[in-house]
C-alpha atoms as a PDB file:
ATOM      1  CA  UNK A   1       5.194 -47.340 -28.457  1.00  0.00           C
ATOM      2  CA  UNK A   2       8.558 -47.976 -29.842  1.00  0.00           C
ATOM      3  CA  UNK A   3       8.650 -50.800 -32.730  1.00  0.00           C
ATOM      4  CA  UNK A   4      11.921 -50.772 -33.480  1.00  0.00           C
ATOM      5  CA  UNK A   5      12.917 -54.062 -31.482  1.00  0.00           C
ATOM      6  CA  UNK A   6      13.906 -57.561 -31.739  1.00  0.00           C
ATOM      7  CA  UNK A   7      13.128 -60.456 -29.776  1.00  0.00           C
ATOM      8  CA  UNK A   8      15.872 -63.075 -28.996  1.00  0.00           C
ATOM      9  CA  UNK A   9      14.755 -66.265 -27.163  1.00  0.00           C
ATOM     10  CA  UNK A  10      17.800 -68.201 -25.458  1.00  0.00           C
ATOM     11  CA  UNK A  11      19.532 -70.869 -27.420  1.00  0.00           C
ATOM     12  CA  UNK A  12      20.964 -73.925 -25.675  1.00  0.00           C
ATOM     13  CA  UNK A  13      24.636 -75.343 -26.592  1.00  0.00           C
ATOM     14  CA  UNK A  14      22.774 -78.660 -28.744  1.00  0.00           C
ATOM     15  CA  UNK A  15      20.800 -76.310 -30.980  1.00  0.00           C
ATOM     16  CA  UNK A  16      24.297 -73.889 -31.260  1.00  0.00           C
ATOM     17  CA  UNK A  17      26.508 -76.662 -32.365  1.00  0.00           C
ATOM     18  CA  UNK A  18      24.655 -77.695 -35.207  1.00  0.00           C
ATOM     19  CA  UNK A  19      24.223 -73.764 -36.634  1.00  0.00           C
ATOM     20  CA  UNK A  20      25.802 -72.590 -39.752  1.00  0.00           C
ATOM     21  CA  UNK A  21      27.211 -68.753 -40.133  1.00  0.00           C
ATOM     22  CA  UNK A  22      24.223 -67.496 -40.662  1.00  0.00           C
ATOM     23  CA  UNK A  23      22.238 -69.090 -38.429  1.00  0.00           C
ATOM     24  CA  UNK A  24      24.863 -68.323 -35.786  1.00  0.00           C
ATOM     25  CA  UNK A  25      24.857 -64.583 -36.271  1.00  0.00           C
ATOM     26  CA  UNK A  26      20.873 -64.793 -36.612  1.00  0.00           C
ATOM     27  CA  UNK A  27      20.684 -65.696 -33.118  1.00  0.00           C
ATOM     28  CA  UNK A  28      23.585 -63.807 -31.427  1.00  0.00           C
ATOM     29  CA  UNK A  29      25.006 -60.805 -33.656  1.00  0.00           C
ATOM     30  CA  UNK A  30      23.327 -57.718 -33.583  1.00  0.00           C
ATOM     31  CA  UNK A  31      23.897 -55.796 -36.097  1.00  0.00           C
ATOM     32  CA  UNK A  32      22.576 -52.314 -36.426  1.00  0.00           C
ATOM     33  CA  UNK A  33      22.794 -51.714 -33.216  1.00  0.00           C
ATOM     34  CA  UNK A  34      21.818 -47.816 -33.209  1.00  0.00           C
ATOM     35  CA  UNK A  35      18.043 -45.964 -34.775  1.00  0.00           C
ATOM     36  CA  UNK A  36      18.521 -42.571 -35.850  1.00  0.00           C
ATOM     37  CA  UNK A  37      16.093 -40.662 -34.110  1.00  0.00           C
ATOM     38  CA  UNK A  38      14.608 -43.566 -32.486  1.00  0.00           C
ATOM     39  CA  UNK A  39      15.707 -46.537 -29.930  1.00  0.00           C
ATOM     40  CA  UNK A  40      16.625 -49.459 -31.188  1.00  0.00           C
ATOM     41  CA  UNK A  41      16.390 -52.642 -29.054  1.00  0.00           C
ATOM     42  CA  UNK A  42      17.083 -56.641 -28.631  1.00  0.00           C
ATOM     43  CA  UNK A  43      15.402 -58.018 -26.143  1.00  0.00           C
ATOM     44  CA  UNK A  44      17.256 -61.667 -25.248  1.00  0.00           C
ATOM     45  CA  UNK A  45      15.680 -63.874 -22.727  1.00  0.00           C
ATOM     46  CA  UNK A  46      19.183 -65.154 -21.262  1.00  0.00           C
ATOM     47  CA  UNK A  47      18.474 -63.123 -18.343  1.00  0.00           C
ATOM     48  CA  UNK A  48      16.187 -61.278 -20.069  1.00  0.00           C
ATOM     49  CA  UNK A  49      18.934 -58.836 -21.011  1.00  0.00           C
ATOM     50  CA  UNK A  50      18.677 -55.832 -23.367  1.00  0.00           C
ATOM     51  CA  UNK A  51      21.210 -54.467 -25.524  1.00  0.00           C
ATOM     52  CA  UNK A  52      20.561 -51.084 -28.071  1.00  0.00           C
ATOM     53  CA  UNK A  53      21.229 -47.721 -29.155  1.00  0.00           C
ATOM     54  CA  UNK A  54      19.686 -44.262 -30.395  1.00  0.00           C
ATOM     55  CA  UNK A  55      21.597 -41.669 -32.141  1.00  0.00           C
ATOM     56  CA  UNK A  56      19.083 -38.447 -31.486  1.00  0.00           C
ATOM     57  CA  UNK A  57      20.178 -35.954 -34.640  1.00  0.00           C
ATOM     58  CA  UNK A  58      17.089 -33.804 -34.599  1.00  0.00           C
ATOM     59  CA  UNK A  59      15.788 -33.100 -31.585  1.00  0.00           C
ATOM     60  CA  UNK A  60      15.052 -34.375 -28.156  1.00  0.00           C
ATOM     61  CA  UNK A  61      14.175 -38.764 -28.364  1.00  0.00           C
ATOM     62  CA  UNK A  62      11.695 -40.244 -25.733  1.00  0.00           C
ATOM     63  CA  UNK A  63      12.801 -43.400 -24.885  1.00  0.00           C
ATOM     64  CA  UNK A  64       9.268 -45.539 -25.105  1.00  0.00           C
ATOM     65  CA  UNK A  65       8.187 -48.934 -23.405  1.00  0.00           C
ATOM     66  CA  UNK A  66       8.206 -51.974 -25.348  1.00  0.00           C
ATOM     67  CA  UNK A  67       5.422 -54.407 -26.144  1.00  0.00           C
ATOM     68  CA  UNK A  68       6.895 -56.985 -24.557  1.00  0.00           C
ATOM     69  CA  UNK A  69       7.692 -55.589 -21.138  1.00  0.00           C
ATOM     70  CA  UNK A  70       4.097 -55.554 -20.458  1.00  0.00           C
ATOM     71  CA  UNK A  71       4.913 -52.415 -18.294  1.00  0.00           C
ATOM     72  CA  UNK A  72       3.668 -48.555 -18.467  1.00  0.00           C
ATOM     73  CA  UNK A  73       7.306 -46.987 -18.909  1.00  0.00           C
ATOM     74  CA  UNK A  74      10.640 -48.516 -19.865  1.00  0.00           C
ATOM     75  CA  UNK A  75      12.112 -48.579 -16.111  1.00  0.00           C
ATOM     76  CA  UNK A  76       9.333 -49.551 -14.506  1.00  0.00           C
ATOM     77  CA  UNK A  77      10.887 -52.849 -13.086  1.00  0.00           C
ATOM     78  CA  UNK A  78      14.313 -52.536 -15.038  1.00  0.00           C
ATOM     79  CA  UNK A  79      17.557 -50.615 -15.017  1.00  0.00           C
ATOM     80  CA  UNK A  80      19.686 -48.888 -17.482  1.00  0.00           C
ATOM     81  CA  UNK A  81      23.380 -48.220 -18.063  1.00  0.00           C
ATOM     82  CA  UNK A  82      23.950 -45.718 -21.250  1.00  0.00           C
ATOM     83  CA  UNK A  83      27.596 -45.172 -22.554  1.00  0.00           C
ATOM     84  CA  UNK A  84      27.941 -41.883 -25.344  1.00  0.00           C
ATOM     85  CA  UNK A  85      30.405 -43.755 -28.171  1.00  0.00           C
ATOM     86  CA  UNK A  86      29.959 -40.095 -30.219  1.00  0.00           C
ATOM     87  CA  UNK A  87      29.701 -36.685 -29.573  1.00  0.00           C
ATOM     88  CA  UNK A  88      28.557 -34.788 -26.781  1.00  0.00           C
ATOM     89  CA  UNK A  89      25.059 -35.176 -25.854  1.00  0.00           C
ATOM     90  CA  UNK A  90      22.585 -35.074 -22.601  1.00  0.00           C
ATOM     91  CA  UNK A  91      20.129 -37.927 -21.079  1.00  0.00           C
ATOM     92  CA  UNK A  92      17.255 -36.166 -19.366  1.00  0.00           C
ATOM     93  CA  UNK A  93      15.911 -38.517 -16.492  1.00  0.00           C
ATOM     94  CA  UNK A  94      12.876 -37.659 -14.855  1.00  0.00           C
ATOM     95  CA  UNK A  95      13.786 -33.522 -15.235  1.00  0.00           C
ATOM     96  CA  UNK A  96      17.090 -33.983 -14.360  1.00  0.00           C
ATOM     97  CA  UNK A  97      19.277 -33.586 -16.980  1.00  0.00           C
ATOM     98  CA  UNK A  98      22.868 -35.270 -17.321  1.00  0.00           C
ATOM     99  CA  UNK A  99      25.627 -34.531 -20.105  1.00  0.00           C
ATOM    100  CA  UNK A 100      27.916 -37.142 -21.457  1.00  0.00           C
ATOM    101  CA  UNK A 101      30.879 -36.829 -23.225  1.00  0.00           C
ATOM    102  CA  UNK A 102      32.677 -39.418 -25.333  1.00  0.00           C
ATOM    103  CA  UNK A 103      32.909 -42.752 -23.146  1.00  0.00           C
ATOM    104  CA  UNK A 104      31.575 -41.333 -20.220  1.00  0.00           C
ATOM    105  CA  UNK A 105      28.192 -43.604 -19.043  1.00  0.00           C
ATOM    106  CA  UNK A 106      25.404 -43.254 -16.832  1.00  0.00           C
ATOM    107  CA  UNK A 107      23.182 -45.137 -14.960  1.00  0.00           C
ATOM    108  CA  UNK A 108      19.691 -44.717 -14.195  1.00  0.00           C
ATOM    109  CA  UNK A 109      17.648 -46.758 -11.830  1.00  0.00           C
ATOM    110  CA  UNK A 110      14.752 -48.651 -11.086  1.00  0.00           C
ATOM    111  CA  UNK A 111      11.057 -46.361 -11.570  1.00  0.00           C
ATOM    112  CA  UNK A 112      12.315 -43.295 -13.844  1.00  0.00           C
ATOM    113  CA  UNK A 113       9.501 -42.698 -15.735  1.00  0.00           C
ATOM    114  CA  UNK A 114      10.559 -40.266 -18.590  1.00  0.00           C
ATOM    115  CA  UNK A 115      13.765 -40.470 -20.239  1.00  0.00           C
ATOM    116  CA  UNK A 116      15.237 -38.459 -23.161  1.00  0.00           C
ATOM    117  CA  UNK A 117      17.972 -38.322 -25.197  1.00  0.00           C
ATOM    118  CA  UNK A 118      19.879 -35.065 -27.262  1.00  0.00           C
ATOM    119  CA  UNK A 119      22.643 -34.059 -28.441  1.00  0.00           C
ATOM    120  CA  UNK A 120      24.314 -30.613 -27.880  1.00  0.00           C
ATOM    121  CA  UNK A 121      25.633 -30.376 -31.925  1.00  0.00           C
ATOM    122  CA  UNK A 122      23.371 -31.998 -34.722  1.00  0.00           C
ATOM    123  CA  UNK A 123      26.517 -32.071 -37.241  1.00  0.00           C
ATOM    124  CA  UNK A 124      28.329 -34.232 -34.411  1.00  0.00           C
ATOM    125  CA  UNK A 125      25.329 -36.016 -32.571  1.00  0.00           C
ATOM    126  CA  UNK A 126      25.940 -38.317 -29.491  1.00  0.00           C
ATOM    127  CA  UNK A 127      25.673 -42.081 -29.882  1.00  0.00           C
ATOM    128  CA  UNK A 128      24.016 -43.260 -26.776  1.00  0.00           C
ATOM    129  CA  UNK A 129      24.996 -47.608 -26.539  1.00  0.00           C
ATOM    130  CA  UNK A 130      22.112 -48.996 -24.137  1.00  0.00           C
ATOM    131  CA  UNK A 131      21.961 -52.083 -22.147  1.00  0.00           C
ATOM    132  CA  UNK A 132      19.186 -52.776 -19.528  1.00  0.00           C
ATOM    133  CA  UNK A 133      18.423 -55.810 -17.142  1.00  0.00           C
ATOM    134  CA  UNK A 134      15.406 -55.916 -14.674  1.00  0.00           C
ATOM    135  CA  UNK A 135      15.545 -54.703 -10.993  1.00  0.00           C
ATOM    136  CA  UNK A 136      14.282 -55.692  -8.008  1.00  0.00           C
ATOM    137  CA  UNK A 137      14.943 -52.333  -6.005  1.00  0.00           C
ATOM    138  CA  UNK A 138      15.360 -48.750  -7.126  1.00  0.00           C
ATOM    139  CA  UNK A 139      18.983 -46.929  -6.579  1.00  0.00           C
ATOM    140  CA  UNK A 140      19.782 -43.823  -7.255  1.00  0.00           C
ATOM    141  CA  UNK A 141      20.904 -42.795 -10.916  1.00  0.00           C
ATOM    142  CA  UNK A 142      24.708 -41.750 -11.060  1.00  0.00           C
ATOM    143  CA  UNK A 143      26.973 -40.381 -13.761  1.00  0.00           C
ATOM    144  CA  UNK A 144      30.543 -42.160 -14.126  1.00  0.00           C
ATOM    145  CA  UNK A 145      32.929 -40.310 -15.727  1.00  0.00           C
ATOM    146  CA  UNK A 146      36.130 -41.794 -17.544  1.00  0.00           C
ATOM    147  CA  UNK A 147      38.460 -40.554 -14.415  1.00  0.00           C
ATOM    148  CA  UNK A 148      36.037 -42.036 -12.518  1.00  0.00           C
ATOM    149  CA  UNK A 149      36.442 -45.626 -13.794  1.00  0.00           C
ATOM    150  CA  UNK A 150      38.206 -48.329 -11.734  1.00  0.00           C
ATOM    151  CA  UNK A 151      40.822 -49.091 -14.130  1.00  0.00           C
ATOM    152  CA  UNK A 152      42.829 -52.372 -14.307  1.00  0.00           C
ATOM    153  CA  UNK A 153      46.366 -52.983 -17.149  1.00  0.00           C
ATOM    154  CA  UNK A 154      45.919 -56.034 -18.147  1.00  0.00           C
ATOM    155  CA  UNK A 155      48.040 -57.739 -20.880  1.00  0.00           C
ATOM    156  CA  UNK A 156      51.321 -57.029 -22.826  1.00  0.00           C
ATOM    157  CA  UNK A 157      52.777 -56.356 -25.963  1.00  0.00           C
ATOM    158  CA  UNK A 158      54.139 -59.879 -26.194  1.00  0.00           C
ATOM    159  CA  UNK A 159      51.524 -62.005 -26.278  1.00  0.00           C
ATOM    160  CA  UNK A 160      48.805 -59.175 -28.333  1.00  0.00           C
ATOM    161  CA  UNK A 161      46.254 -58.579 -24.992  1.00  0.00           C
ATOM    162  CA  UNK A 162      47.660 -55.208 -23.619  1.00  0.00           C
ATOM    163  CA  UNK A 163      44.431 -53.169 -22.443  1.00  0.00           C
ATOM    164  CA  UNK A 164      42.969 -51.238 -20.275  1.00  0.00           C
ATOM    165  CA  UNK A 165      39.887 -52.208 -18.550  1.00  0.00           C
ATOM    166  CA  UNK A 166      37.609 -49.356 -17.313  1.00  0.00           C
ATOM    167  CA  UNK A 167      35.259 -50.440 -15.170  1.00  0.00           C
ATOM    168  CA  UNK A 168      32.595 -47.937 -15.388  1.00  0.00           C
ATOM    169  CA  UNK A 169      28.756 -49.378 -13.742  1.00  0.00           C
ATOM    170  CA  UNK A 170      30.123 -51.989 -11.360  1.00  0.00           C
ATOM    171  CA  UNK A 171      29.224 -52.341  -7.457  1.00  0.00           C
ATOM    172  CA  UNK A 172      32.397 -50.696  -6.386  1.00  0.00           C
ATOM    173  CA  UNK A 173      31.138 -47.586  -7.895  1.00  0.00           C
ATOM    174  CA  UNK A 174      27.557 -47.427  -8.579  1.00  0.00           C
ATOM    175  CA  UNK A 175      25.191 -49.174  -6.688  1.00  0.00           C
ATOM    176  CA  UNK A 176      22.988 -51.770  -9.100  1.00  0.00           C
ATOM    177  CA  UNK A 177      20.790 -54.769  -8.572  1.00  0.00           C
ATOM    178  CA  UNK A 178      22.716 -56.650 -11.520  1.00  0.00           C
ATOM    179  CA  UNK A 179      23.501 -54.524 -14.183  1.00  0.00           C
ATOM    180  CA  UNK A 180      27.548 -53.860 -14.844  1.00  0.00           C
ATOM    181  CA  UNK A 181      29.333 -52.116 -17.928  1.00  0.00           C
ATOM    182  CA  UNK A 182      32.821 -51.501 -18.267  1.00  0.00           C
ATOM    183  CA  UNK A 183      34.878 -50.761 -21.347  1.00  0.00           C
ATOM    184  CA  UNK A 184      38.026 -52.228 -22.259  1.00  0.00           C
ATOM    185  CA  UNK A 185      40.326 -50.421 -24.727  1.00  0.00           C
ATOM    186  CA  UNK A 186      43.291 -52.163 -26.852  1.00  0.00           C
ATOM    187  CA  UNK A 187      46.913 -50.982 -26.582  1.00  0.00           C
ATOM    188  CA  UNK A 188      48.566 -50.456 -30.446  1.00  0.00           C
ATOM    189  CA  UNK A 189      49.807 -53.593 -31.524  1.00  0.00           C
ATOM    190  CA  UNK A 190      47.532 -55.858 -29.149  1.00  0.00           C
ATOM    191  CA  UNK A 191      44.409 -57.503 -30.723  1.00  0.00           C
ATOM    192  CA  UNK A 192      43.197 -59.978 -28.100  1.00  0.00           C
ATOM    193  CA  UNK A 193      40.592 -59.057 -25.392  1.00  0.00           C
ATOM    194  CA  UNK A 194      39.954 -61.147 -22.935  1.00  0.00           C
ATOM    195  CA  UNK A 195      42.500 -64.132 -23.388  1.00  0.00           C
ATOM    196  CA  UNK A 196      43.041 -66.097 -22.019  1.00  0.00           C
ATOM    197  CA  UNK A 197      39.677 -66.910 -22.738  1.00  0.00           C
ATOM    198  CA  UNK A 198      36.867 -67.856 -19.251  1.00  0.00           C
ATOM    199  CA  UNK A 199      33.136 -68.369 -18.903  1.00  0.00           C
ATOM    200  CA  UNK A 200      30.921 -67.354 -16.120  1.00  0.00           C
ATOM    201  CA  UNK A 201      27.836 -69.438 -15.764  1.00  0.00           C
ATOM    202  CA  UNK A 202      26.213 -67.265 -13.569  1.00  0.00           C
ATOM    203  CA  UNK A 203      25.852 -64.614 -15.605  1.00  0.00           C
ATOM    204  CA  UNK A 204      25.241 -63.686 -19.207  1.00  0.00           C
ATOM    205  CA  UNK A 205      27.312 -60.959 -21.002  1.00  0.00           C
ATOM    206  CA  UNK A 206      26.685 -58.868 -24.461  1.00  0.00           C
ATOM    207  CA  UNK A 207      29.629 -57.471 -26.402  1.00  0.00           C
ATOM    208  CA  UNK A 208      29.889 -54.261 -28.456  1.00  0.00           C
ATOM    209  CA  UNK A 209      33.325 -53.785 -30.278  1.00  0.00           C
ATOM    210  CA  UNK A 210      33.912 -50.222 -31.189  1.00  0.00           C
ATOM    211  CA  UNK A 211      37.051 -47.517 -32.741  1.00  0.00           C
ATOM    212  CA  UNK A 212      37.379 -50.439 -35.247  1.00  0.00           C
ATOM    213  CA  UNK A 213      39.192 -48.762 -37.963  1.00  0.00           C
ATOM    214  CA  UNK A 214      37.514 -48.685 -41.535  1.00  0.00           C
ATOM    215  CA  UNK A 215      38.492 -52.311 -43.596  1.00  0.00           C
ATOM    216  CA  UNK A 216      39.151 -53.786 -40.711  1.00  0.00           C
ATOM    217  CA  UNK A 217      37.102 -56.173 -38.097  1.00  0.00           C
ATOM    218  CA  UNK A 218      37.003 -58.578 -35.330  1.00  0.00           C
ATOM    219  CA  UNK A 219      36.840 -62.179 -34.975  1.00  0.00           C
ATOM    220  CA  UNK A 220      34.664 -62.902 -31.855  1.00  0.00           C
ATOM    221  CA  UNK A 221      34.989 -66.595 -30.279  1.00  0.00           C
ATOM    222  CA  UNK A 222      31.965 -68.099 -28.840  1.00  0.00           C
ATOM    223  CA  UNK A 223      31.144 -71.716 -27.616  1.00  0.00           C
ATOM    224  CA  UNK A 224      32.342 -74.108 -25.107  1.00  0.00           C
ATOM    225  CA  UNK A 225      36.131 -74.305 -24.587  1.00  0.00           C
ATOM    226  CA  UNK A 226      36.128 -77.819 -26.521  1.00  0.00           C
ATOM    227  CA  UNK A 227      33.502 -76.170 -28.883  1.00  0.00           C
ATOM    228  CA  UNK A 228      34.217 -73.315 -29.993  1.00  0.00           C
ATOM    229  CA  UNK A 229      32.439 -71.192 -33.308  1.00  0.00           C
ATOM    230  CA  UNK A 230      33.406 -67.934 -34.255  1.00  0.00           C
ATOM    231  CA  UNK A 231      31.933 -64.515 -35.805  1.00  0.00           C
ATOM    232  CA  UNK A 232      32.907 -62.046 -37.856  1.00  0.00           C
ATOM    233  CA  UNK A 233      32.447 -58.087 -36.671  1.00  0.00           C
ATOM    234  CA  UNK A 234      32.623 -55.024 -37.981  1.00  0.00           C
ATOM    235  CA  UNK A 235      32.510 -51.648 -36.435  1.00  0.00           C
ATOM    236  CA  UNK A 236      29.997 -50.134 -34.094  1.00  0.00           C
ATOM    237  CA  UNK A 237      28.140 -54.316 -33.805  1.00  0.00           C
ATOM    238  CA  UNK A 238      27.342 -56.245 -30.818  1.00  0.00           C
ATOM    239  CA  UNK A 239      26.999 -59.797 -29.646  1.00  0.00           C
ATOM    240  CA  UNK A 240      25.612 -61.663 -27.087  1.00  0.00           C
ATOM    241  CA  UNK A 241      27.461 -64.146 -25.020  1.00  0.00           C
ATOM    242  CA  UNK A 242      25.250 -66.995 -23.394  1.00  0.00           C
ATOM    243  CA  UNK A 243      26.548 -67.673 -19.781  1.00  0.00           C
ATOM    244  CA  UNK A 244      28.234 -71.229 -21.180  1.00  0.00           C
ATOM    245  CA  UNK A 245      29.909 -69.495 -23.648  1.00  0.00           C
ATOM    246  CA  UNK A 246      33.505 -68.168 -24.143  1.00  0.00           C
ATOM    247  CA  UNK A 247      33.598 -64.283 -24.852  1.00  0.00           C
ATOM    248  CA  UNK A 248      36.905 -63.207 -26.262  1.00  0.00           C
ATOM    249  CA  UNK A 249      38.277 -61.824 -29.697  1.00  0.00           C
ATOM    250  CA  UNK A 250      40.732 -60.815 -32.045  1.00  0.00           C
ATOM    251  CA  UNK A 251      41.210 -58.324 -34.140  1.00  0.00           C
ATOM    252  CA  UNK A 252      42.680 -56.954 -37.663  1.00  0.00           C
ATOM    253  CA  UNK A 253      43.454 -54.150 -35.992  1.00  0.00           C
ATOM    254  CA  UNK A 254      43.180 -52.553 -32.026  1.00  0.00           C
ATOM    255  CA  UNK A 255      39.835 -51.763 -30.992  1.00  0.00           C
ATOM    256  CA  UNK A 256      37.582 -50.926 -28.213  1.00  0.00           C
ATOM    257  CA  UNK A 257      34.388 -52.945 -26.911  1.00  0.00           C
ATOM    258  CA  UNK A 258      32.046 -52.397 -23.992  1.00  0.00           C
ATOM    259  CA  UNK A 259      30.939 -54.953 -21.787  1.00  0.00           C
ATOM    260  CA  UNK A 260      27.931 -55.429 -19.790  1.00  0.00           C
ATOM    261  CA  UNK A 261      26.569 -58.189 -17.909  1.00  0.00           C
ATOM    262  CA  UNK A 262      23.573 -59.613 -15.900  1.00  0.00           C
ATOM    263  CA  UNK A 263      22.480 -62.688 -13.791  1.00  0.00           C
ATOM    264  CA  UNK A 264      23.495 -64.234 -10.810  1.00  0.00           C
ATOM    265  CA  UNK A 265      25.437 -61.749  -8.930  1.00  0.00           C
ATOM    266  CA  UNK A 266      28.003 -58.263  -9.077  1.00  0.00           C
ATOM    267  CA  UNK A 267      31.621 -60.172  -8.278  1.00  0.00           C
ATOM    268  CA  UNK A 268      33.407 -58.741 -11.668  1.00  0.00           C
ATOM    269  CA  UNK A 269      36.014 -61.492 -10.852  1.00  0.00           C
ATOM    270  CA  UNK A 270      33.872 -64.428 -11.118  1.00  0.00           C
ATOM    271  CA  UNK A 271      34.769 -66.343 -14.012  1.00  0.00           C
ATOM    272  CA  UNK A 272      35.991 -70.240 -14.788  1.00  0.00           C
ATOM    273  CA  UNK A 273      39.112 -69.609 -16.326  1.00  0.00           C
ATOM    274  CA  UNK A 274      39.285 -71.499 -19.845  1.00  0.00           C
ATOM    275  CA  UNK A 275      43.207 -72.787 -20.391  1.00  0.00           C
ATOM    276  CA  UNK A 276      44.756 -71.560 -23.748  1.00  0.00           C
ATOM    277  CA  UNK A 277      45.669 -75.200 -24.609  1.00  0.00           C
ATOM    278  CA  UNK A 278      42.422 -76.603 -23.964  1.00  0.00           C
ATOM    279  CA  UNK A 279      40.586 -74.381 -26.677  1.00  0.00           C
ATOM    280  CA  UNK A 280      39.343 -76.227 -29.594  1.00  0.00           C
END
């Protein structure tokens, strides 16, 4: 059984306000967020959510049930979007094998009971980026390339947030019980994602900023609107977003960061808007 796994348990906005830097990033940074040769997972219980990676350089990796999912196999009552942030590699999903190339995902339902991961070149090896939620019904697995994306400009050069959002696991697309992942990529010259800023208290959401350039980072912002706390990132980390918090950053430089999400329902566009004067 894979040990390589961390619990979070959810922490409300009272207990967040009065948290130092490193009691902040205790609780909602994750910061190795790929095992070489082995799964690494954090299990947080806002929506019981699970966020991880596994970079398989030797061989074929099984991907094992946890301790605390009391179940027989991983997917026996969850789902599982995968997203390859490295080189080419190939989930195989019950004997069926799928190959994904850089920023193309995957999604594999509900009741798949043997799952591995490879990579097609050793010297290059894929980085599979994991996130998981439970399901209540089994649909079929699909494979979402990045010209298959729904893909939204968002932004402009003027005010830093010019992106592309590419929604890759999201109900238009692929059928899920709550699971969605998308991926939104920074023009040159823009740092801001997701500003102005919103929350969505019906659903949680995890973060993980990537193509950060060496030396430089991201600032993620977290909190209420009239509360907010911030977090320091570096490359190829993740954070989770409780569903009263803002989610948005800024970087030293453009970047990339996936985004997936769980909870109340699939409407990508429901959000409260949070107005830019009214941060604090």
């Amino acid at each position: 059984m894979n040990d390589n796994y961390q619990v979070r348990y959810a922490v409300g906005q009272r207990e967040t306000y009065q948290m130092g830097t490193q009691a902040l990033r205790d609780e909602f940074l994750i910061e190795q967020v790929f095992g070489t040769d082995a799964v690494n997972w954090v299990y947080t219980h806002y929506d019981r959510y699970m966020a991880g990676g596994v970079i398989p350089a030797k061989g074929n990796v099984f991907l094992d049930t946890l301790e605390p999912l009391k179940s027989t196999y991983f997917l026996e009552r969850r789902e599982m979007g995968i997203i390859n942030v490295g080189g080419k590699g190939m989930v195989t999903a019950d004997g069926e094998t799928y190959s994904l190339d850089y920023k193309e995902a995957l999604y594999l339902g509900k009741g798949i009971k043997e799952v591995h991961f490879s990579s097609e070149d050793a010297n290059t090896p894929a980085k599979f980026y994991l996130n998981s939620a439970p399901a209540h019904h089994a649909y079929p697995s699909q494979k979402v390339g990045r010209d298959q994306a729904e893909i939204v400009e968002l932004g402009s050069a003027e005010t830093a947030n010019a992106r592309t959002i590419r929604k890759l696991i999201v109900n238009s697309i692929v059928k899920t019980c709550q699971l969605q992942m998308g991926m939104t990529e920074l023009k040159s010259g823009s740092v801001w994602n997701t500003m102005p800023a919103h929350v969505h208290d019906r659903r949680m959401e995890v973060y993980f900023y990537f193509e950060v350039p060496q030396d430089q980072a991201v600032c993620h912002f977290m909190g209420a609107t009239d509360e907010t706390r911030h977090l320091w990132m570096a490359n190829e980390q993740a954070v989770i977003s409780p569903p009263w918090s803002i989610h948005a950053g800024s970087g030293t430089s453009n970047y990339t960061f996936i985004w997936g999400m769980a909870g109340e329902n699939l409407d990508y566009g429901d959000m409260d808007g949070c107005p830019i004067p009214n941060l604090r």
